[in-house]
C-alpha atoms as a PDB file:
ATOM      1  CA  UNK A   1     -24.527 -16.535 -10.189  1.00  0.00           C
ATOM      2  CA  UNK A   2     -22.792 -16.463  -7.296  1.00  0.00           C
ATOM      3  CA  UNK A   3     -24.044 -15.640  -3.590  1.00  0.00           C
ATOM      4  CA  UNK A   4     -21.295 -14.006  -0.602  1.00  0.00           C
ATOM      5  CA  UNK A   5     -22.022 -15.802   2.278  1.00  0.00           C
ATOM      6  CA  UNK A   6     -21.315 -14.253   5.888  1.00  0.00           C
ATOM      7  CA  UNK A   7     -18.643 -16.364   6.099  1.00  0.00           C
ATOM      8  CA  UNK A   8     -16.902 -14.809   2.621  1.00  0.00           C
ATOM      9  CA  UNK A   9     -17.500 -11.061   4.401  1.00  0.00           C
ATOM     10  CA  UNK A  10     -16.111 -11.779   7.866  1.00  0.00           C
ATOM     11  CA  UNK A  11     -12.798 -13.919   5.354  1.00  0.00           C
ATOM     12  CA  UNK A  12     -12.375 -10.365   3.470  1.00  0.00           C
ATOM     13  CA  UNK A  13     -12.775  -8.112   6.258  1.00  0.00           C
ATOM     14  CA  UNK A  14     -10.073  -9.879   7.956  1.00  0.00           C
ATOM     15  CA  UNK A  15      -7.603 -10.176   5.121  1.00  0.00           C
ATOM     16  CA  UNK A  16      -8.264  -6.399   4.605  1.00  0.00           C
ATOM     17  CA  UNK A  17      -7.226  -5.824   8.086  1.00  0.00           C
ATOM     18  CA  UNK A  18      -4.383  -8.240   8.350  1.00  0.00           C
ATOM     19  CA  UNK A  19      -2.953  -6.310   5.236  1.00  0.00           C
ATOM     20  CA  UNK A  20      -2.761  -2.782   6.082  1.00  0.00           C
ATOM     21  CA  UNK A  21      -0.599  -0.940   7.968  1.00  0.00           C
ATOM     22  CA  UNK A  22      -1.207   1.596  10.509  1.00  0.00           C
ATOM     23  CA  UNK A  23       0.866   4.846  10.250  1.00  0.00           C
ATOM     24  CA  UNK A  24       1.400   8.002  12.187  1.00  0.00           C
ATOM     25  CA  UNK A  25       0.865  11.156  10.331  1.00  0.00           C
ATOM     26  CA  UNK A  26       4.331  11.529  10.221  1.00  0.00           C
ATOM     27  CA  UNK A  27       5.216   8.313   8.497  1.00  0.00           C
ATOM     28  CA  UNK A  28       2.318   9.238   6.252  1.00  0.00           C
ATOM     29  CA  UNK A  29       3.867  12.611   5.471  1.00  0.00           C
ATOM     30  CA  UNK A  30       7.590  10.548   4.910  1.00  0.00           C
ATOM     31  CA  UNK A  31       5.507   8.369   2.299  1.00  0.00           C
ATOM     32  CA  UNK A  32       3.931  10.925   0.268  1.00  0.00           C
ATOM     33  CA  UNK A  33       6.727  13.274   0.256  1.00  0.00           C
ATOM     34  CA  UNK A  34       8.652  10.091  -1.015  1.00  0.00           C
ATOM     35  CA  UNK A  35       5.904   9.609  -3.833  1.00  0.00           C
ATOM     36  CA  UNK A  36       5.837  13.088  -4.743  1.00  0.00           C
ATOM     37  CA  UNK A  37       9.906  12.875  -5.334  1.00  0.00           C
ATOM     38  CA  UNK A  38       9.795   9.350  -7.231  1.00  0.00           C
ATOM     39  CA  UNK A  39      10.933   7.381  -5.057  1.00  0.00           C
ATOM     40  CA  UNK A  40       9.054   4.683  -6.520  1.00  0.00           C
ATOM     41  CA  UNK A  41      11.296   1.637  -7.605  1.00  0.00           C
ATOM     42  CA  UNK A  42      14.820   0.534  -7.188  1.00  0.00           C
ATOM     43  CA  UNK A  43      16.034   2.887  -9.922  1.00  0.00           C
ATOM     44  CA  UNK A  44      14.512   6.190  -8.105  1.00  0.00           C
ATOM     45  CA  UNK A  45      16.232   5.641  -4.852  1.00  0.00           C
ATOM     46  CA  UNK A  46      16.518   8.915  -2.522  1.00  0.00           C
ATOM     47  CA  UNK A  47      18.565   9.564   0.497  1.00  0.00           C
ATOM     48  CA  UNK A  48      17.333  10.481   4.013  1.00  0.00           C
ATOM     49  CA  UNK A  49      18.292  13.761   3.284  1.00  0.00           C
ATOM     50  CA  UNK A  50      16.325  14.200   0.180  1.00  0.00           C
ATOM     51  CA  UNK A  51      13.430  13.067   1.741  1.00  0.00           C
ATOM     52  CA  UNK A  52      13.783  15.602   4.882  1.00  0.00           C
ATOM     53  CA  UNK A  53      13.971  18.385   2.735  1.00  0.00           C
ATOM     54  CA  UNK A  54      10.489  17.388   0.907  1.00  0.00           C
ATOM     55  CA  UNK A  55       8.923  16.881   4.274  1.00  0.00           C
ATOM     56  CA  UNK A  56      10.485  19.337   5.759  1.00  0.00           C
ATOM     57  CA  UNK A  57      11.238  17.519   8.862  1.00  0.00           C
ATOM     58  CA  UNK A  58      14.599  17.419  11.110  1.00  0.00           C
ATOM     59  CA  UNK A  59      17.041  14.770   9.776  1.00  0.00           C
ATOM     60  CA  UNK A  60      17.144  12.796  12.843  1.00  0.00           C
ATOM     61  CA  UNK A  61      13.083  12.288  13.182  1.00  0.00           C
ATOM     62  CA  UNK A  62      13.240  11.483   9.704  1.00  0.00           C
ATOM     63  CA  UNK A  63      15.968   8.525  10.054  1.00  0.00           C
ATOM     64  CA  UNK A  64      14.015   7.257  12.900  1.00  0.00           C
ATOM     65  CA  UNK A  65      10.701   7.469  10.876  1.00  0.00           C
ATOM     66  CA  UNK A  66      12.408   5.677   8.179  1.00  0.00           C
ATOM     67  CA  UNK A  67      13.603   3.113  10.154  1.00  0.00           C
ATOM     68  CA  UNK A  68       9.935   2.546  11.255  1.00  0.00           C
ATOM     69  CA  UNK A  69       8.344   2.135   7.898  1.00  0.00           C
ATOM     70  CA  UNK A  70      11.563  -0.457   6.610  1.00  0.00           C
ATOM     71  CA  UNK A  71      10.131  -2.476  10.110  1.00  0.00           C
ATOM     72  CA  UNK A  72       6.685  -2.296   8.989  1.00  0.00           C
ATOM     73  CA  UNK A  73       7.606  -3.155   5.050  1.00  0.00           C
ATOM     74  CA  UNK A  74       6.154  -0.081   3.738  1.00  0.00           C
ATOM     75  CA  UNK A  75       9.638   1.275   2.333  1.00  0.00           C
ATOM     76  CA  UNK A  76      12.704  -1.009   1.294  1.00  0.00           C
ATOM     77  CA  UNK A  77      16.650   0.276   2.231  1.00  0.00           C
ATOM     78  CA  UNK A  78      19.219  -0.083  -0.403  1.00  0.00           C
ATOM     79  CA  UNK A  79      22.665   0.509   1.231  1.00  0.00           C
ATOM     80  CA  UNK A  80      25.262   2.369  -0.965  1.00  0.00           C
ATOM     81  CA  UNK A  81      28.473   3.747  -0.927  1.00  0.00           C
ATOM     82  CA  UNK A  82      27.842   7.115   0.830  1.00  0.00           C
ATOM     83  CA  UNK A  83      24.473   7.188   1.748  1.00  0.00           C
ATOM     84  CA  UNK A  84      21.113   4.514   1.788  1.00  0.00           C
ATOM     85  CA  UNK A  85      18.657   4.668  -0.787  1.00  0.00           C
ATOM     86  CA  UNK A  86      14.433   4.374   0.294  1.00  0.00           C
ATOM     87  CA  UNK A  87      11.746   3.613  -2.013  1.00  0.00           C
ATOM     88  CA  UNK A  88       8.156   3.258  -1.157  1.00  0.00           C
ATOM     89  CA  UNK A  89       7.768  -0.569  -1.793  1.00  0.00           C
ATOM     90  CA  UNK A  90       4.628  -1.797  -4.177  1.00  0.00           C
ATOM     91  CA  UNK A  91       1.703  -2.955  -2.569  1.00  0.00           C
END
């Protein structure tokens, strides 16, 4: 039997914190409209303009907000020939 020592708490509380990411509502509104399109693995790829439309946001915000989330490693960018593919990365 085991016993959690402070020190184990204060370890998990900052490897909880060092591991998520703070998002706007916005982004948070880009990610779940991404989930609830499948945009879920390489194979499901969808285009900025896809995801506008489910979020019903201007294209332009949407492009920036993407750009965001690809900085903060939430979504991944796969270039293509027309248009880039997002997917909400694993976690």
């Amino acid at each position: 039997m085991g016993y959690i020592t402070a020190i184990d708490c204060r370890f998990d509380l900052f490897y909880w914190r060092e591991n998520m990411v703070d998002l706007s509502p916005q982004e948070e509104k880009i990610v779940n409209a991404m989930k609830d399109i499948g945009a879920v693995d390489e194979s499901h790829v969808k285009s900025a303009d896809q995801i506008g439309d489910k979020a019903n946001l201007p294209k332009g915000l949407v492009t920036n907000l993407l750009t965001n989330l690809c900085n903060k490693k939430v979504i991944k960018r796969l270039a293509r020939e027309k248009a880039a593919g997002y997917y909400v990365m694993p976690q």
